[in-house]
Protein backbone atom coordinates (compact mmCIF):
# COMPACT_ATOMS: atom_id res chain seq x y z
CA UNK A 1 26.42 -3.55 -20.36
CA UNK A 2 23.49 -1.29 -20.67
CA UNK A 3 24.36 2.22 -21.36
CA UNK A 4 22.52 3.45 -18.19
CA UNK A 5 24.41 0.61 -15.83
CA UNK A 6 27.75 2.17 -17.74
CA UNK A 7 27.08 5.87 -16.63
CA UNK A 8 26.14 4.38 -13.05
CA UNK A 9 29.66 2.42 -12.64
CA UNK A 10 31.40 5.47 -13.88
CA UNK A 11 29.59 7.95 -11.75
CA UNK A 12 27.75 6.25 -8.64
CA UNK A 13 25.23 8.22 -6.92
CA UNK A 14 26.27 9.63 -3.51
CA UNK A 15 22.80 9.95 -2.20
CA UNK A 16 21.41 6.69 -1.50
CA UNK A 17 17.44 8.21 -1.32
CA UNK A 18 18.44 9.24 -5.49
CA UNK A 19 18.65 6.02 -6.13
CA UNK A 20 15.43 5.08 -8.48
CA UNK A 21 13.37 2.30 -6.51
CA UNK A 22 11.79 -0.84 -9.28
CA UNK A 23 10.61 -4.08 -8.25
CA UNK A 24 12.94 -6.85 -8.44
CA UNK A 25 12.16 -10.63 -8.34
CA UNK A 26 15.33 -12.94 -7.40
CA UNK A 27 14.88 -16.81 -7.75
CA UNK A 28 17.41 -18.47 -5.04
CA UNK A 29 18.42 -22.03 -5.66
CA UNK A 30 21.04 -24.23 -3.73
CA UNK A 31 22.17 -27.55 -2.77
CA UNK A 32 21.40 -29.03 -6.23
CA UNK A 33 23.55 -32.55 -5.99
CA UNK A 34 24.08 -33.41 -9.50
CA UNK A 35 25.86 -36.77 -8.71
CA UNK A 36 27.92 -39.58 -10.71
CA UNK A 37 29.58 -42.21 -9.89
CA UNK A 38 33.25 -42.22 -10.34
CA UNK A 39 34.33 -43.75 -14.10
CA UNK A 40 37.96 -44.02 -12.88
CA UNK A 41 39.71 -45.02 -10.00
CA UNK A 42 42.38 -42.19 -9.87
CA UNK A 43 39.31 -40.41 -9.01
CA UNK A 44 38.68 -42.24 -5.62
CA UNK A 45 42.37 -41.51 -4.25
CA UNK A 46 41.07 -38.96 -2.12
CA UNK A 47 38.31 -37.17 -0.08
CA UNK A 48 35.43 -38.87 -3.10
CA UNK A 49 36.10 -42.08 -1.54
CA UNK A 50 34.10 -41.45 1.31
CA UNK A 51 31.22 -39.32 -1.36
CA UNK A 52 31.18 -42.57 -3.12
CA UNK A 53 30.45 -44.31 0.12
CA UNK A 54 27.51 -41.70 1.17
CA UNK A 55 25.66 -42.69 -2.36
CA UNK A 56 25.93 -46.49 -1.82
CA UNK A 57 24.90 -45.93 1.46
CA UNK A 58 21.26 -43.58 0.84
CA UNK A 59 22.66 -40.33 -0.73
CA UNK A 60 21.86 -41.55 -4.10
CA UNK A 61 18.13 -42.26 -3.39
CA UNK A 62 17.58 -38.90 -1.27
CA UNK A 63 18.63 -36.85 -4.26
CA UNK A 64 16.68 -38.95 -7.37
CA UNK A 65 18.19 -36.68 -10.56
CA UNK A 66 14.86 -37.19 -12.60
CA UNK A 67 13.35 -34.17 -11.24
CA UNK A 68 15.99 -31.94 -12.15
CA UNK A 69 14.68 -31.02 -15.42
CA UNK A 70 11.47 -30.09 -14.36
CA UNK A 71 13.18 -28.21 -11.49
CA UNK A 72 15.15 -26.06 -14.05
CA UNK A 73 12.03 -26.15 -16.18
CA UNK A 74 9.90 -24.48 -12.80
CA UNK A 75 12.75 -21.91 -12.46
CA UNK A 76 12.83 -20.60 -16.13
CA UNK A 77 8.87 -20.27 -16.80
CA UNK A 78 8.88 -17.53 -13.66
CA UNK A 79 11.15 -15.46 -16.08
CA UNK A 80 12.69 -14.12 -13.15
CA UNK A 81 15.03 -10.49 -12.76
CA UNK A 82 17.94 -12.55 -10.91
CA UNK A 83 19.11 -16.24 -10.53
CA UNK A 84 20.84 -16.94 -7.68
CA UNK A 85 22.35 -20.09 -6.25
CA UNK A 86 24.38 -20.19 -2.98
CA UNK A 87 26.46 -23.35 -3.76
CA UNK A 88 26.45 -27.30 -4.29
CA UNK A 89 25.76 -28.06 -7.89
CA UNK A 90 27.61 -30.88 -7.58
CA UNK A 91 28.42 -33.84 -4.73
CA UNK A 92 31.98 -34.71 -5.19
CA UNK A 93 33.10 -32.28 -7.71
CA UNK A 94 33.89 -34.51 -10.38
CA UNK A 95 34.29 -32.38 -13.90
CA UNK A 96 31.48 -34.79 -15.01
CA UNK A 97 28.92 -33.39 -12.40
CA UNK A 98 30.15 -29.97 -13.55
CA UNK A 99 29.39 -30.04 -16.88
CA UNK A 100 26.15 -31.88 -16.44
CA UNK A 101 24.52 -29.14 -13.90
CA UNK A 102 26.07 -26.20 -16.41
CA UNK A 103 24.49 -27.99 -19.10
CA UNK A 104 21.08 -28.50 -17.24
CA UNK A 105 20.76 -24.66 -15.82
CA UNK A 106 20.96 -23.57 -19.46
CA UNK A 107 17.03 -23.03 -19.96
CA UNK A 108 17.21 -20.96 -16.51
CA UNK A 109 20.25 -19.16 -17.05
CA UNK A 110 18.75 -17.92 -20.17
CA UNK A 111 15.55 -16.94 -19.08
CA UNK A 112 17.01 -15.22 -15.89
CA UNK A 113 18.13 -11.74 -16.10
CA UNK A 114 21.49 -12.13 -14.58
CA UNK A 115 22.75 -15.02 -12.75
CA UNK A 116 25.10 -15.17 -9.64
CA UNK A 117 26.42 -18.24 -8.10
CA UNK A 118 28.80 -18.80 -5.57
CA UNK A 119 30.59 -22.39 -4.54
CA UNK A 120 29.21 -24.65 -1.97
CA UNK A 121 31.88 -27.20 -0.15
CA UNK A 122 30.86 -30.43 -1.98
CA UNK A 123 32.10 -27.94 -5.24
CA UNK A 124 35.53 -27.68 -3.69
CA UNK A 125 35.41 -31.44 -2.61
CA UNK A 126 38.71 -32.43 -3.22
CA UNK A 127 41.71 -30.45 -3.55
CA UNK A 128 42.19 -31.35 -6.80
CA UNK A 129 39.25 -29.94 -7.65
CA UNK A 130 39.99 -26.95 -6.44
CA UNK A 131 43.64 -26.59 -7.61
CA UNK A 132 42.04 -26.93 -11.30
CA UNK A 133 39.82 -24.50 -10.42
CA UNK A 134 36.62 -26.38 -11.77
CA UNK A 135 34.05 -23.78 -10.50
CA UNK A 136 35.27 -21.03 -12.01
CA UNK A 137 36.33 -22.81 -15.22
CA UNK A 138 31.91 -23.87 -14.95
CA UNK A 139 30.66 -20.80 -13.91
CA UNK A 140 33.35 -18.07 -14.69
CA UNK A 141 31.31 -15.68 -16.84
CA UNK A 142 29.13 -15.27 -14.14
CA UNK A 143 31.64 -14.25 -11.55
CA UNK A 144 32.33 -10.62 -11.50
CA UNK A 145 35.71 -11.20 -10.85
CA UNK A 146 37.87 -15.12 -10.45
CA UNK A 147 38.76 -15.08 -6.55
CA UNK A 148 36.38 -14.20 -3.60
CA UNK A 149 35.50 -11.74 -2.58
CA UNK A 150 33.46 -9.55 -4.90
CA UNK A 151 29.97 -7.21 -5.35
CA UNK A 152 27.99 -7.48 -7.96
CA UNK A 153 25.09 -4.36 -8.90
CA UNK A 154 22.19 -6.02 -9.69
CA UNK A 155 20.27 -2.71 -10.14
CA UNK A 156 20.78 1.53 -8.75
CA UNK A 157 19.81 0.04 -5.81
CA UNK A 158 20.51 -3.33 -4.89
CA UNK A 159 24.21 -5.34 -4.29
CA UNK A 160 25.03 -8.88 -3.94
CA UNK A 161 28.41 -9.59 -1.99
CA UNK A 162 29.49 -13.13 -2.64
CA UNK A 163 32.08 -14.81 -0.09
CA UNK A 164 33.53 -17.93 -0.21
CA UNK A 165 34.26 -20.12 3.06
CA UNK A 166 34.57 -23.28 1.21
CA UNK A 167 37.80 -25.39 1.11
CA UNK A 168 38.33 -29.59 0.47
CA UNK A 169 38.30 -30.37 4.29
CA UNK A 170 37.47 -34.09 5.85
CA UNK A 171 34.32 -31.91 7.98
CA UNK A 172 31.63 -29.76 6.54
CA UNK A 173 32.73 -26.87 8.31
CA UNK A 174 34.47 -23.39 6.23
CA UNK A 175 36.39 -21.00 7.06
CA UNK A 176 36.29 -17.62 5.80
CA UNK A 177 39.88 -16.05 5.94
CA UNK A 178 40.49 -12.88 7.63
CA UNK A 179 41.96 -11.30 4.83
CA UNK A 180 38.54 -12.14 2.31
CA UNK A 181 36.10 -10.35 5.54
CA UNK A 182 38.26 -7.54 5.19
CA UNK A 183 38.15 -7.16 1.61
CA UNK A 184 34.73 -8.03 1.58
CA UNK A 185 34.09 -4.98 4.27
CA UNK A 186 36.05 -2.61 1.88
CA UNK A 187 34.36 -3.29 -1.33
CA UNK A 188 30.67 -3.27 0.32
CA UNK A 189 31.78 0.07 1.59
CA UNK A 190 32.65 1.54 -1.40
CA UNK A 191 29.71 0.58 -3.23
CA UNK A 192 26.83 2.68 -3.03
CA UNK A 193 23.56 1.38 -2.13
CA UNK A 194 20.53 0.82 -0.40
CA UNK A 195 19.85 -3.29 -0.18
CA UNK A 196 22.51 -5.47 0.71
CA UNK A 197 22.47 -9.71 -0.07
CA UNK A 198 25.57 -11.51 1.26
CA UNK A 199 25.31 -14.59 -0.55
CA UNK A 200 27.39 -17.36 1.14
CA UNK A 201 27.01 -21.19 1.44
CA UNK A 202 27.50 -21.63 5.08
CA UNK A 203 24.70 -20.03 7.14
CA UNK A 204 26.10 -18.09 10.42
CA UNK A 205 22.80 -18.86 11.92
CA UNK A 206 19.70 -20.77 11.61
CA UNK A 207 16.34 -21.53 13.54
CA UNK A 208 16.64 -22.91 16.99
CA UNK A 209 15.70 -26.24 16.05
CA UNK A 210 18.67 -26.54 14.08
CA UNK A 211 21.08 -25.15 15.97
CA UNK A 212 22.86 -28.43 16.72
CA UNK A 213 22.84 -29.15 13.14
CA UNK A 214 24.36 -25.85 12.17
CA UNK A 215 26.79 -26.20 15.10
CA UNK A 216 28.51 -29.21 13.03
CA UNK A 217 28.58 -27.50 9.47
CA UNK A 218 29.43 -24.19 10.77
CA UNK A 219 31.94 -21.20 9.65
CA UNK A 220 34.91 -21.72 12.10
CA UNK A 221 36.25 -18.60 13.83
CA UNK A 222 33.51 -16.80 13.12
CA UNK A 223 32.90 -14.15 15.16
CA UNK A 224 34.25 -11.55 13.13
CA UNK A 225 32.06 -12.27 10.24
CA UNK A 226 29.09 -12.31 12.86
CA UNK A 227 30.30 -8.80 14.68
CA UNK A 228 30.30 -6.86 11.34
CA UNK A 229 27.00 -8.32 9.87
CA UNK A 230 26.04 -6.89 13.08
CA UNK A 231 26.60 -3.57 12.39
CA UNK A 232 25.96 -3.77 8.11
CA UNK A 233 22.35 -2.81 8.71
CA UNK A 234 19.09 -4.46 7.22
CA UNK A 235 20.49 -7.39 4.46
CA UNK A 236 19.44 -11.02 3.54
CA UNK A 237 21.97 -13.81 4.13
CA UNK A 238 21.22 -16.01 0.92
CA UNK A 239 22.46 -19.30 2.18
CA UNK A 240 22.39 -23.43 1.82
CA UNK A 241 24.41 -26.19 2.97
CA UNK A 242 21.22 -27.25 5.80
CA UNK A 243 19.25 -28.78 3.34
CA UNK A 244 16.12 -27.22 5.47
CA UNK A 245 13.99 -24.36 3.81
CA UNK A 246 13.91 -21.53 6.61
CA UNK A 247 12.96 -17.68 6.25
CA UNK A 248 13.83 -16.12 9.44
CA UNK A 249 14.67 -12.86 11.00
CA UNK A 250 18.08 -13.61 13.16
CA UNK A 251 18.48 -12.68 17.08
CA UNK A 252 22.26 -12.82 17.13
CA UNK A 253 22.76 -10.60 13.81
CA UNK A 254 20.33 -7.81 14.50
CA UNK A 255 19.13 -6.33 10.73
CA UNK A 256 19.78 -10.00 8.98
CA UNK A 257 16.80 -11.72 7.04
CA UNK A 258 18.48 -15.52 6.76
CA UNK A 259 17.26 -17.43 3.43
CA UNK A 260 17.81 -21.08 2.65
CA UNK A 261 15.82 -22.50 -0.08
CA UNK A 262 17.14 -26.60 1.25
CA UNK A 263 17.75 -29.24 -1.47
CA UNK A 264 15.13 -28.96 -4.67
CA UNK A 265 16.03 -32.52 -5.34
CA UNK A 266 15.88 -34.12 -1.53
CA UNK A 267 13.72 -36.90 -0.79
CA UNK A 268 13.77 -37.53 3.00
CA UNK A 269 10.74 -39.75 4.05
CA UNK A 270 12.20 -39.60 7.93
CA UNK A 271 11.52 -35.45 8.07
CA UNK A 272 8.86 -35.37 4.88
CA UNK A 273 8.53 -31.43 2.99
CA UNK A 274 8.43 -30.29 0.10
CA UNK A 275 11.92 -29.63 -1.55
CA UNK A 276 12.37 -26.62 -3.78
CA UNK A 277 13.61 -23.11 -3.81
CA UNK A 278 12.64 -19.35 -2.50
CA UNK A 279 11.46 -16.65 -4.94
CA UNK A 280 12.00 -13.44 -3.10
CA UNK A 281 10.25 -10.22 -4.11
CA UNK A 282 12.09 -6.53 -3.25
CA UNK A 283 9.89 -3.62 -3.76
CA UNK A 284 11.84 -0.52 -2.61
CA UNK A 285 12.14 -0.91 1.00
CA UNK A 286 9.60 -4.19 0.95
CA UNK A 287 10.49 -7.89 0.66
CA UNK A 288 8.16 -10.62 0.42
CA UNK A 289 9.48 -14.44 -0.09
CA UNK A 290 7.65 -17.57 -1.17
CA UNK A 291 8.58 -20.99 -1.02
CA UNK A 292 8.27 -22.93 -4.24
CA UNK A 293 8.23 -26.69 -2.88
CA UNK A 294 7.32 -29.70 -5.24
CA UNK A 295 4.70 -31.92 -3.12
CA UNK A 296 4.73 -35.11 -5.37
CA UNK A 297 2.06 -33.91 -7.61
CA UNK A 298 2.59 -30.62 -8.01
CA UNK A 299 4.55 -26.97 -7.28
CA UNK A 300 2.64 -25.45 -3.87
CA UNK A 301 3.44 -21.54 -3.18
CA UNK A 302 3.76 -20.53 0.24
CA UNK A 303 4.12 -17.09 1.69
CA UNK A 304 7.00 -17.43 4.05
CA UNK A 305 8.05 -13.54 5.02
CA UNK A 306 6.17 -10.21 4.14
CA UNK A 307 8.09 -7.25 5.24
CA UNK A 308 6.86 -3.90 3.91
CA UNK A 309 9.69 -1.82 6.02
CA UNK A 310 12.58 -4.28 5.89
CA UNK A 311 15.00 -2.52 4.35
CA UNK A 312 14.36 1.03 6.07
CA UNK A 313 17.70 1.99 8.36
């Protein structure tokens, strides 16, 4: 740890406006789907049966892996401050997948700053999976600490607070335990700062035009998690799970930015756009995001929010 990010965890600031203001440029990635198909039948004794099913069926074609090392290849050349990706590297959670996608994000682990990753459902697929902990055992040096949920400083100024409403389920909904919201309120609290990301797979709310979509793959029970984003004040709800790219400001969570890069890899000729991820720019109280998206020839940059006062209580 750098010696000035040692004094700072020993001795926070208690003044928020002390905190030194620097530009920052995150890279957010999710919904990846490395797939494989299943090498041994113990494996399809459970929920990766119906996984296996989805790929024979179209899955397979809408996420084409051959792009995925230009993807990673895009991501490392912006040399950005922070890599972040809000869940899915895999689609049935075999250890296979897992070691594939950790192997793959090497160039753009290394060429990130830091990276920060938290678990989408199809990485807690089975319960198998998640009884052998396979995520963490992936992705554990990047975790600030093994169980959900934690903060992580990314700078003086800026927090990530990664929860975890994933669990091997036969629907795509989560469910975020009360107990993890209210440890999640009390570490937030006692962390100074002055920009807040939740990063979470499951959105709490998206665009109108997906609301019916969302209503399916939704965080049961949660009200509680949408009452105290509520109150938390200007923050960006890094998300996934849609598989649509959206940048919007939220009318049911007043203060929350929502972010969802959708699925670099997804070909869907039914709904055609251009897959990819966000790169989101913070600039003391400023945030600007573009959309990265891969149009069959080439990357395309598009301005999706510019906020100079977005983080300003």
């Amino acid at each position: 740890m750098p010696r000035a990010m040692a004094d700072l965890a020993r001795n926070p600031p208690n003044d928020r406006e002390s905190f030194p203001s620097r530009p920052m440029r995150i890279i957010h990635l999710s919904d990846i789907h490395v797939w494989h198909w299943p090498t041994h039948p113990a494996q399809l004794f459970n929920k990766r049966l119906i996984g296996l099913t989805s790929l024979l069926t179209g899955r397979a074609r809408r996420f084409p892996q051959a792009r995925l090392g230009s993807l990673v290849a895009r991501v490392a050349s912006l040399n950005a401050d922070h890599l972040l990706i809000t869940g899915d590297f895999t689609t049935t959670a075999l250890p296979s997948e897992f070691a594939t996608i950790r192997h793959a994000l090497e160039p753009a682990i290394s060429s990130a700053g830091q990276l920060t990753v938290v678990p989408g459902n199809h990485d807690r697929y089975t319960s198998q999976s998640v009884k052998d902990r396979l995520f963490e055992r992936t992705f554990g040096e990047f975790l600030p600490s093994p169980t959900f949920p934690w903060v992580k400083r990314l700078d003086p100024e800026t927090v990530i607070l990664g929860l975890d409403p994933c669990r091997p389920h036969a629907t795509a909904t989560g469910f975020l335990p009360r107990q993890q919201l209210e440890q999640a309120q009390a570490l937030l609290a006692q962390q100074p700062h002055k920009r807040t990301i939740i990063a979470c797979h499951y959105p709490v709310d998206a665009p109108p035009s997906l609301a019916k979509q969302l209503h399916h793959k939704r965080i049961l029970k949660a009200p509680p998690l949408i009452h105290w984003l509520s109150g938390l004040g200007p923050h960006l709800y890094c998300c996934g799970h849609l598989h649509k790219t959206w940048a919007f400001y939220s009318t049911r969570i007043p203060g929350q930015l929502s972010l969802n890069p959708g699925a670099p890899l997804m070909v869907d000729h039914r709904h055609p756009s251009n897959p990819g991820f966000l790169e989101i720019h913070l600039n003391q109280h400023a945030i600007h995001v573009d959309h990265h998206g891969w149009d069959g020839l080439g990357w395309q940059i598009t301005r999706l929010i510019e906020n100079p006062q977005f983080f300003t209580a």
